[in-house]
PDB file of N, CA and C in Angstrom:
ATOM      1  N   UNK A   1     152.131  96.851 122.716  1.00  0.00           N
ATOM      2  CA  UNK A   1     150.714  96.599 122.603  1.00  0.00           C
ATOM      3  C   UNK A   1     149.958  97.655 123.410  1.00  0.00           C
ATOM      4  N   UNK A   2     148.726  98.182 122.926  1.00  0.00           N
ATOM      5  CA  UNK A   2     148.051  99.023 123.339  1.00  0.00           C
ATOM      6  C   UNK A   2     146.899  98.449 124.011  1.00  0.00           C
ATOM      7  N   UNK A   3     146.534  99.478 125.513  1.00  0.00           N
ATOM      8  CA  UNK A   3     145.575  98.766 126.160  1.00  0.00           C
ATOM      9  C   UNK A   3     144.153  99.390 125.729  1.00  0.00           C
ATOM     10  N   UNK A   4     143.064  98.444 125.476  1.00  0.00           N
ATOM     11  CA  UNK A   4     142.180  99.474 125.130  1.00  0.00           C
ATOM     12  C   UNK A   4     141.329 100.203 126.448  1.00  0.00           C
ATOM     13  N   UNK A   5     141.259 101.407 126.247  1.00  0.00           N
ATOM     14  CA  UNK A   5     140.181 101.995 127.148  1.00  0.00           C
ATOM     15  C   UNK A   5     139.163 101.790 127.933  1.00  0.00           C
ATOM     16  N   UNK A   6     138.356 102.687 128.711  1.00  0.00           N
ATOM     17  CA  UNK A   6     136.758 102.410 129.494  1.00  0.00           C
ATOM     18  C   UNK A   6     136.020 102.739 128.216  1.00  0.00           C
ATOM     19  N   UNK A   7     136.583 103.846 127.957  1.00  0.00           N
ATOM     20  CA  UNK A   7     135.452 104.714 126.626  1.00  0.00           C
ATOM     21  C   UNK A   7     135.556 104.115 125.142  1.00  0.00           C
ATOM     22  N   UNK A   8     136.863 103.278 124.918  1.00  0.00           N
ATOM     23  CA  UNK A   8     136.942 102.556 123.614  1.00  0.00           C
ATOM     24  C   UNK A   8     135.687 101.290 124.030  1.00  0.00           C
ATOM     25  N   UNK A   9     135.994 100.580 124.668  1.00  0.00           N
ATOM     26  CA  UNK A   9     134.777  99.768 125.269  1.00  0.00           C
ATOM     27  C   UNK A   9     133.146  99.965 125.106  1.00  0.00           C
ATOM     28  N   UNK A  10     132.749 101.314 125.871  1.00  0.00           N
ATOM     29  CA  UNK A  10     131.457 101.563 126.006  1.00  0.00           C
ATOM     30  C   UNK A  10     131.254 102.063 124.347  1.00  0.00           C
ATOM     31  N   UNK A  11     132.124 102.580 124.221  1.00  0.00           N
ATOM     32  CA  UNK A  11     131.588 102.857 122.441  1.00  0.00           C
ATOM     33  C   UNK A  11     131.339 101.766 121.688  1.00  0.00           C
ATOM     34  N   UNK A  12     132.332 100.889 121.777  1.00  0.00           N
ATOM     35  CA  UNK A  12     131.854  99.184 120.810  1.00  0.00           C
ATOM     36  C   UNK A  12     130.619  98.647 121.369  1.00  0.00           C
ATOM     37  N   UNK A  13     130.395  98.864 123.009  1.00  0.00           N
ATOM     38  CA  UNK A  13     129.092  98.007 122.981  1.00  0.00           C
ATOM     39  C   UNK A  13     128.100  99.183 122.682  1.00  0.00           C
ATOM     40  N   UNK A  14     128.080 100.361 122.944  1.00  0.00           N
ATOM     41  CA  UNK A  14     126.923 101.121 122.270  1.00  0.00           C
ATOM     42  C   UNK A  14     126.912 100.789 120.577  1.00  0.00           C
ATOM     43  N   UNK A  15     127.864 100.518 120.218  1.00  0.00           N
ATOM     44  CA  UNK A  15     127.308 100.061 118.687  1.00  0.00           C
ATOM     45  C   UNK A  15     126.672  98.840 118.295  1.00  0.00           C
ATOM     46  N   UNK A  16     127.023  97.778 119.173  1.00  0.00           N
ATOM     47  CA  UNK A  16     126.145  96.626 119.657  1.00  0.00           C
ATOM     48  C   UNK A  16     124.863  96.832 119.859  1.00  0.00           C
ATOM     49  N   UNK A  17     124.523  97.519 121.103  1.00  0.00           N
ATOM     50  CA  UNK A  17     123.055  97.630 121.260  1.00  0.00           C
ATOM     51  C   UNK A  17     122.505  98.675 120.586  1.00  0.00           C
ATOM     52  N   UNK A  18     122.973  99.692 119.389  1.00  0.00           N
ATOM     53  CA  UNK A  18     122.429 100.191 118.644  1.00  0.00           C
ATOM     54  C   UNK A  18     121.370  99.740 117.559  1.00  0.00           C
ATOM     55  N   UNK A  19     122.529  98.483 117.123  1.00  0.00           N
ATOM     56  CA  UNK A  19     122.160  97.785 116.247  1.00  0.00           C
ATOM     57  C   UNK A  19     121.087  96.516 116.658  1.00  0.00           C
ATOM     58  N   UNK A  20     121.285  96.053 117.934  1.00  0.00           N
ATOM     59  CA  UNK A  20     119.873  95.484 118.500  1.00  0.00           C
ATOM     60  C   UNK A  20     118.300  96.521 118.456  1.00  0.00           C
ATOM     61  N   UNK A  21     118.818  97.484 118.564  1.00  0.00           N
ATOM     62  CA  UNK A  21     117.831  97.982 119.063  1.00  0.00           C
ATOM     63  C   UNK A  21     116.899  98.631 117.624  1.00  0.00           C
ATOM     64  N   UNK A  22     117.750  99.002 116.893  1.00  0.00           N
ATOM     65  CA  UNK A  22     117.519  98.941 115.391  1.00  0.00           C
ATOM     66  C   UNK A  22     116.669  97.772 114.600  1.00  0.00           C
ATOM     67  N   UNK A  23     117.472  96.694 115.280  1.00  0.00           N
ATOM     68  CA  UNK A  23     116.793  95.276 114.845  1.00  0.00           C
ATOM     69  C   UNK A  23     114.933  94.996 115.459  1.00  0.00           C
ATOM     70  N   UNK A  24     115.173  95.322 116.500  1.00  0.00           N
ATOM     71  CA  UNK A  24     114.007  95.711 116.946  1.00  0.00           C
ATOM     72  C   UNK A  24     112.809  97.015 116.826  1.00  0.00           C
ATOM     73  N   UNK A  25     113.255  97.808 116.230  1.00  0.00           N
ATOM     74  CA  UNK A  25     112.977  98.681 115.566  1.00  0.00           C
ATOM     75  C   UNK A  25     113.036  99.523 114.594  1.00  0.00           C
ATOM     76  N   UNK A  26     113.010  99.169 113.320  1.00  0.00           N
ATOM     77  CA  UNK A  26     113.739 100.081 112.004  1.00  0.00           C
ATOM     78  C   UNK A  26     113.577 101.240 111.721  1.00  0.00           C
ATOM     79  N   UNK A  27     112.154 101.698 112.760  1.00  0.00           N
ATOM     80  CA  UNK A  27     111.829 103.140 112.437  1.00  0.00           C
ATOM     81  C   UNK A  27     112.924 104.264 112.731  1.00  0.00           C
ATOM     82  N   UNK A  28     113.851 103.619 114.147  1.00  0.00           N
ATOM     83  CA  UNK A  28     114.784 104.305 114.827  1.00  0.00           C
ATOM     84  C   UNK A  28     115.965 104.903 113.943  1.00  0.00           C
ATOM     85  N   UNK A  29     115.782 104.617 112.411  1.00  0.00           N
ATOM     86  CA  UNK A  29     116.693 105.300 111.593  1.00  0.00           C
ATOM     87  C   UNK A  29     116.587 106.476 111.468  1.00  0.00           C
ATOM     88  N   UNK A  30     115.078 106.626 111.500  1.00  0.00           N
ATOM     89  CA  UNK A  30     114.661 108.205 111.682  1.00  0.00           C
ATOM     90  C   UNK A  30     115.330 109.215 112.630  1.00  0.00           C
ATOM     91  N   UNK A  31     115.779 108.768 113.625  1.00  0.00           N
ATOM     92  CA  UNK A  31     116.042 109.621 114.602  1.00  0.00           C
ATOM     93  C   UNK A  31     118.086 110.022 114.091  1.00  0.00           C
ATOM     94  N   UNK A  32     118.045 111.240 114.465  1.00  0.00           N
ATOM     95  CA  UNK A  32     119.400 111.748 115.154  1.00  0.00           C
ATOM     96  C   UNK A  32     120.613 110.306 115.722  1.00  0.00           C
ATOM     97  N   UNK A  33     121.364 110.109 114.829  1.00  0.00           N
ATOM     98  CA  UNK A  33     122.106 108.884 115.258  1.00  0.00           C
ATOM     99  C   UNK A  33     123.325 109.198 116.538  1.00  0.00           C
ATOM    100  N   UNK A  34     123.606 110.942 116.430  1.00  0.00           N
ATOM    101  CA  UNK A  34     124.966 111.290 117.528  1.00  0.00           C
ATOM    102  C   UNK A  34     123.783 111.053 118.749  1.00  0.00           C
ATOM    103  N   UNK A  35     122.445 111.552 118.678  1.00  0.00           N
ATOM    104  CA  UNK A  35     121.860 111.634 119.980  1.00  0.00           C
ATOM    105  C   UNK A  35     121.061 110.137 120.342  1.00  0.00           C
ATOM    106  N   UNK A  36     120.877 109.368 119.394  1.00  0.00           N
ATOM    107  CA  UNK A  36     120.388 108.149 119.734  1.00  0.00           C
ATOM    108  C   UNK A  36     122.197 107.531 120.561  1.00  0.00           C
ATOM    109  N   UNK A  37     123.289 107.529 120.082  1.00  0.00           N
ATOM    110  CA  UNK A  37     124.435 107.229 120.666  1.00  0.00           C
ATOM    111  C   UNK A  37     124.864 107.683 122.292  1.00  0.00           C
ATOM    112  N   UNK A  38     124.412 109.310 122.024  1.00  0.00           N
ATOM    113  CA  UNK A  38     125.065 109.567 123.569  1.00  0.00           C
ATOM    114  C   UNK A  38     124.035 109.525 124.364  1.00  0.00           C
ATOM    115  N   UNK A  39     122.463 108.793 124.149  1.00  0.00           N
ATOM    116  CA  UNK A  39     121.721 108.570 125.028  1.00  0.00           C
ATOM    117  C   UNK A  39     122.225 106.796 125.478  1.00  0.00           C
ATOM    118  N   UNK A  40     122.054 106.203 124.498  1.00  0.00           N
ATOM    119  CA  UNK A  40     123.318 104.658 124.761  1.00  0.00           C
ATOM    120  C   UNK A  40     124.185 104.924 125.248  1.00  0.00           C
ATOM    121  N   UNK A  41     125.423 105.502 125.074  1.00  0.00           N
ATOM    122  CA  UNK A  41     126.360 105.940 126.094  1.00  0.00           C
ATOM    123  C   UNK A  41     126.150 106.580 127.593  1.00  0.00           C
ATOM    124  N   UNK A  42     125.471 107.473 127.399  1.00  0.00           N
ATOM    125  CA  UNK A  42     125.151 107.839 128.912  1.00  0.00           C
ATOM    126  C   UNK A  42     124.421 106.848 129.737  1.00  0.00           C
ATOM    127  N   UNK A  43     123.697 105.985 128.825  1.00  0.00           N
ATOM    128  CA  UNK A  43     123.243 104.650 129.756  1.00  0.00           C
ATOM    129  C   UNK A  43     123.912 103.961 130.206  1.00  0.00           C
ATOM    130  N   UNK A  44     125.638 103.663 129.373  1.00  0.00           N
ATOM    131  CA  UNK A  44     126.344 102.596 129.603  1.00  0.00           C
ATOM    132  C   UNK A  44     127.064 103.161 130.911  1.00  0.00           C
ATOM    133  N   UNK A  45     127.296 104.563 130.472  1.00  0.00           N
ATOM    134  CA  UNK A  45     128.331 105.035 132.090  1.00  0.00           C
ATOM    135  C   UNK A  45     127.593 104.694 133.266  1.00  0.00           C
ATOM    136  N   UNK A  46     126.023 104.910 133.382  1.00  0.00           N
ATOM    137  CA  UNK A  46     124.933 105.077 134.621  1.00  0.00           C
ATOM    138  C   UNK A  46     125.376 103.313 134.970  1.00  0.00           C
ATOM    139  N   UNK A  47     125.522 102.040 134.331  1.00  0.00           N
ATOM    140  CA  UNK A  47     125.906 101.173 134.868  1.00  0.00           C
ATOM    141  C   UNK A  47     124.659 100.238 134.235  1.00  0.00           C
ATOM    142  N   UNK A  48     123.683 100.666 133.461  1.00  0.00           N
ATOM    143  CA  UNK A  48     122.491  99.776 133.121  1.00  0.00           C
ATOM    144  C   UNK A  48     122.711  98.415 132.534  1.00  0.00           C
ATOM    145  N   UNK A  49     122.432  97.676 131.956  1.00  0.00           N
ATOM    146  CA  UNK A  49     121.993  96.058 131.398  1.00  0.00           C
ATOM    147  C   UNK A  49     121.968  96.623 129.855  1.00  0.00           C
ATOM    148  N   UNK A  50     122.371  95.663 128.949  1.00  0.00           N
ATOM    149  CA  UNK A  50     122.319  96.035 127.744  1.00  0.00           C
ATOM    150  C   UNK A  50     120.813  95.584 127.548  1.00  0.00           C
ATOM    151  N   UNK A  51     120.124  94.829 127.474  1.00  0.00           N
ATOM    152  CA  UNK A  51     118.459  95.073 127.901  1.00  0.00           C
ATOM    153  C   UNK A  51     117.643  96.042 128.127  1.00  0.00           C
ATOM    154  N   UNK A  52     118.161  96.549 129.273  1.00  0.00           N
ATOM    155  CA  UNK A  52     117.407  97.415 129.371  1.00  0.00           C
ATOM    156  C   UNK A  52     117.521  98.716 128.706  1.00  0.00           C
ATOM    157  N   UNK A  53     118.928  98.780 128.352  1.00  0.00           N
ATOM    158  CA  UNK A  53     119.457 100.189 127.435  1.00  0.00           C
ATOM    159  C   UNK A  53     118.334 100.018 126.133  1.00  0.00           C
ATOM    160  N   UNK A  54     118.172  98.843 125.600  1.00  0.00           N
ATOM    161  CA  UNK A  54     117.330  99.005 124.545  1.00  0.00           C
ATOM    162  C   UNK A  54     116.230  99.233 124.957  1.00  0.00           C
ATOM    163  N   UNK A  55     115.221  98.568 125.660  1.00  0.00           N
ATOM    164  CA  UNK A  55     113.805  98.674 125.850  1.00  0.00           C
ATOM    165  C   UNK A  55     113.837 100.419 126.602  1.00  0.00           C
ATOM    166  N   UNK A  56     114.782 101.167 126.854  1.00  0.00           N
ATOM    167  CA  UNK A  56     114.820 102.220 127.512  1.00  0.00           C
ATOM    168  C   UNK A  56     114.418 102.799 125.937  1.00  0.00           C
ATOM    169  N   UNK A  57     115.400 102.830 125.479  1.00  0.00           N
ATOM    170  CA  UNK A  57     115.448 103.601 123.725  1.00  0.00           C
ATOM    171  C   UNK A  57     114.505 103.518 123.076  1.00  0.00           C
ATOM    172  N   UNK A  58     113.858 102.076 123.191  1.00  0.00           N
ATOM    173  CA  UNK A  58     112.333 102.092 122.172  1.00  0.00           C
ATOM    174  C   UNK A  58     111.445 102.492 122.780  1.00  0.00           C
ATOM    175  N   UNK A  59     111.324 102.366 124.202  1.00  0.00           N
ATOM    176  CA  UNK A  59     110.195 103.402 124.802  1.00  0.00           C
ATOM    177  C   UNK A  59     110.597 104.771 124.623  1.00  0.00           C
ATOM    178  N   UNK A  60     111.580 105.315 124.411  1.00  0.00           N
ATOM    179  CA  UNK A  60     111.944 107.327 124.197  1.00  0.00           C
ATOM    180  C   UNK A  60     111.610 107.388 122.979  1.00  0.00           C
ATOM    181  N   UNK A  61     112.075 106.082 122.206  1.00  0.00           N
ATOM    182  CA  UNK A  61     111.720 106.650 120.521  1.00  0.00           C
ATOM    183  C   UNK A  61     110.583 106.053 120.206  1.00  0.00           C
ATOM    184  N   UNK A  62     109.417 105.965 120.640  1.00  0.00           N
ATOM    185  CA  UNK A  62     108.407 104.811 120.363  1.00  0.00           C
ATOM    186  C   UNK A  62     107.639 106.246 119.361  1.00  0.00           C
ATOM    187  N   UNK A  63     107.338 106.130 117.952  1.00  0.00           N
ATOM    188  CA  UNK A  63     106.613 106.747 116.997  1.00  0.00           C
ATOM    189  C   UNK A  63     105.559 107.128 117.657  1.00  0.00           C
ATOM    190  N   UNK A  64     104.380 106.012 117.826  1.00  0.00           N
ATOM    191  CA  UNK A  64     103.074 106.113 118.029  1.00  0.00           C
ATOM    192  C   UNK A  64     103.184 105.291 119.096  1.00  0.00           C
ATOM    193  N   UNK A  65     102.440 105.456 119.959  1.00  0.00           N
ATOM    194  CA  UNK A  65     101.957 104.406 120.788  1.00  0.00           C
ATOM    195  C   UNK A  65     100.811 103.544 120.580  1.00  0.00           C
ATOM    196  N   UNK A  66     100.586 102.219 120.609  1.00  0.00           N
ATOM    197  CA  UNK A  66      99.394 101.482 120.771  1.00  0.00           C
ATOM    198  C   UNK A  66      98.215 101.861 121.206  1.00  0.00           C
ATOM    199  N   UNK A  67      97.019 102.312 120.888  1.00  0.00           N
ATOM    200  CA  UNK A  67      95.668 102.924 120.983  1.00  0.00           C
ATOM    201  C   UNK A  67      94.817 102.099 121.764  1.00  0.00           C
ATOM    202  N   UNK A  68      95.149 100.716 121.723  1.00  0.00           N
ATOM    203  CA  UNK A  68      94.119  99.772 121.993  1.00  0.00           C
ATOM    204  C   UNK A  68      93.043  99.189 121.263  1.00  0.00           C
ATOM    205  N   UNK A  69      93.008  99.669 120.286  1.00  0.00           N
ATOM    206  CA  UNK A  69      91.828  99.767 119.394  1.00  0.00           C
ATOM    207  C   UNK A  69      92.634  99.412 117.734  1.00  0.00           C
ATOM    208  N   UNK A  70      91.992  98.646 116.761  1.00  0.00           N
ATOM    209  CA  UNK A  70      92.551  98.647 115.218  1.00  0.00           C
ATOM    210  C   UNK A  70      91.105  99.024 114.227  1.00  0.00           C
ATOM    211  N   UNK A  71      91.773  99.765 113.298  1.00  0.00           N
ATOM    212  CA  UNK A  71      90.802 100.481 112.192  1.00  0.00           C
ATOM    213  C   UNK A  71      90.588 100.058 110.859  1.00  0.00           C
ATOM    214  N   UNK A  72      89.837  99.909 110.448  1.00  0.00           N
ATOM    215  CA  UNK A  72      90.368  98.730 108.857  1.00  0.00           C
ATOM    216  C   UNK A  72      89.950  99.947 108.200  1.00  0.00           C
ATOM    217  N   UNK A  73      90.159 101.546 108.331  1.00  0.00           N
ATOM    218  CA  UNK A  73      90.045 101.794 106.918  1.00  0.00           C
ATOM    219  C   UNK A  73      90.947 102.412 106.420  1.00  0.00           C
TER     220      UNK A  73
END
């Protein structure tokens, strides 16, 4: 029987909170998926919260930001 890894690990849960974070944001398809990954990964090595790895990601990938203001035309 084979033991699995540190890095087999952080890769399954970066695909976890990929896909949260996706869920929470669909625009994020747009982006570069190796670099949306090794920014999740490099979060997971730094030691972060799967929480916060996402709300980290949707604030880097946030499209537009909120204006404060809505336009009806």
């Amino acid at each position: 029987m084979r033991k699995i890894t540190q890095l087999e690990r952080i890769k399954s849960k970066a695909l976890r909170i990929a896909l949260t974070a996706f869920r929470a944001n669909p625009s994020l398809g747009a982006c570069q998926a190796k670099a949306l990954f090794a920014e999740i990964v490099a979060h997971l090595k730094s030691g972060m919260k799967d929480a916060d790895i996402v709300k980290a990601v949707l604030d880097n990938h946030a499209t537009s930001k909120p204006s404060g203001h809505m336009s009806l035309n």
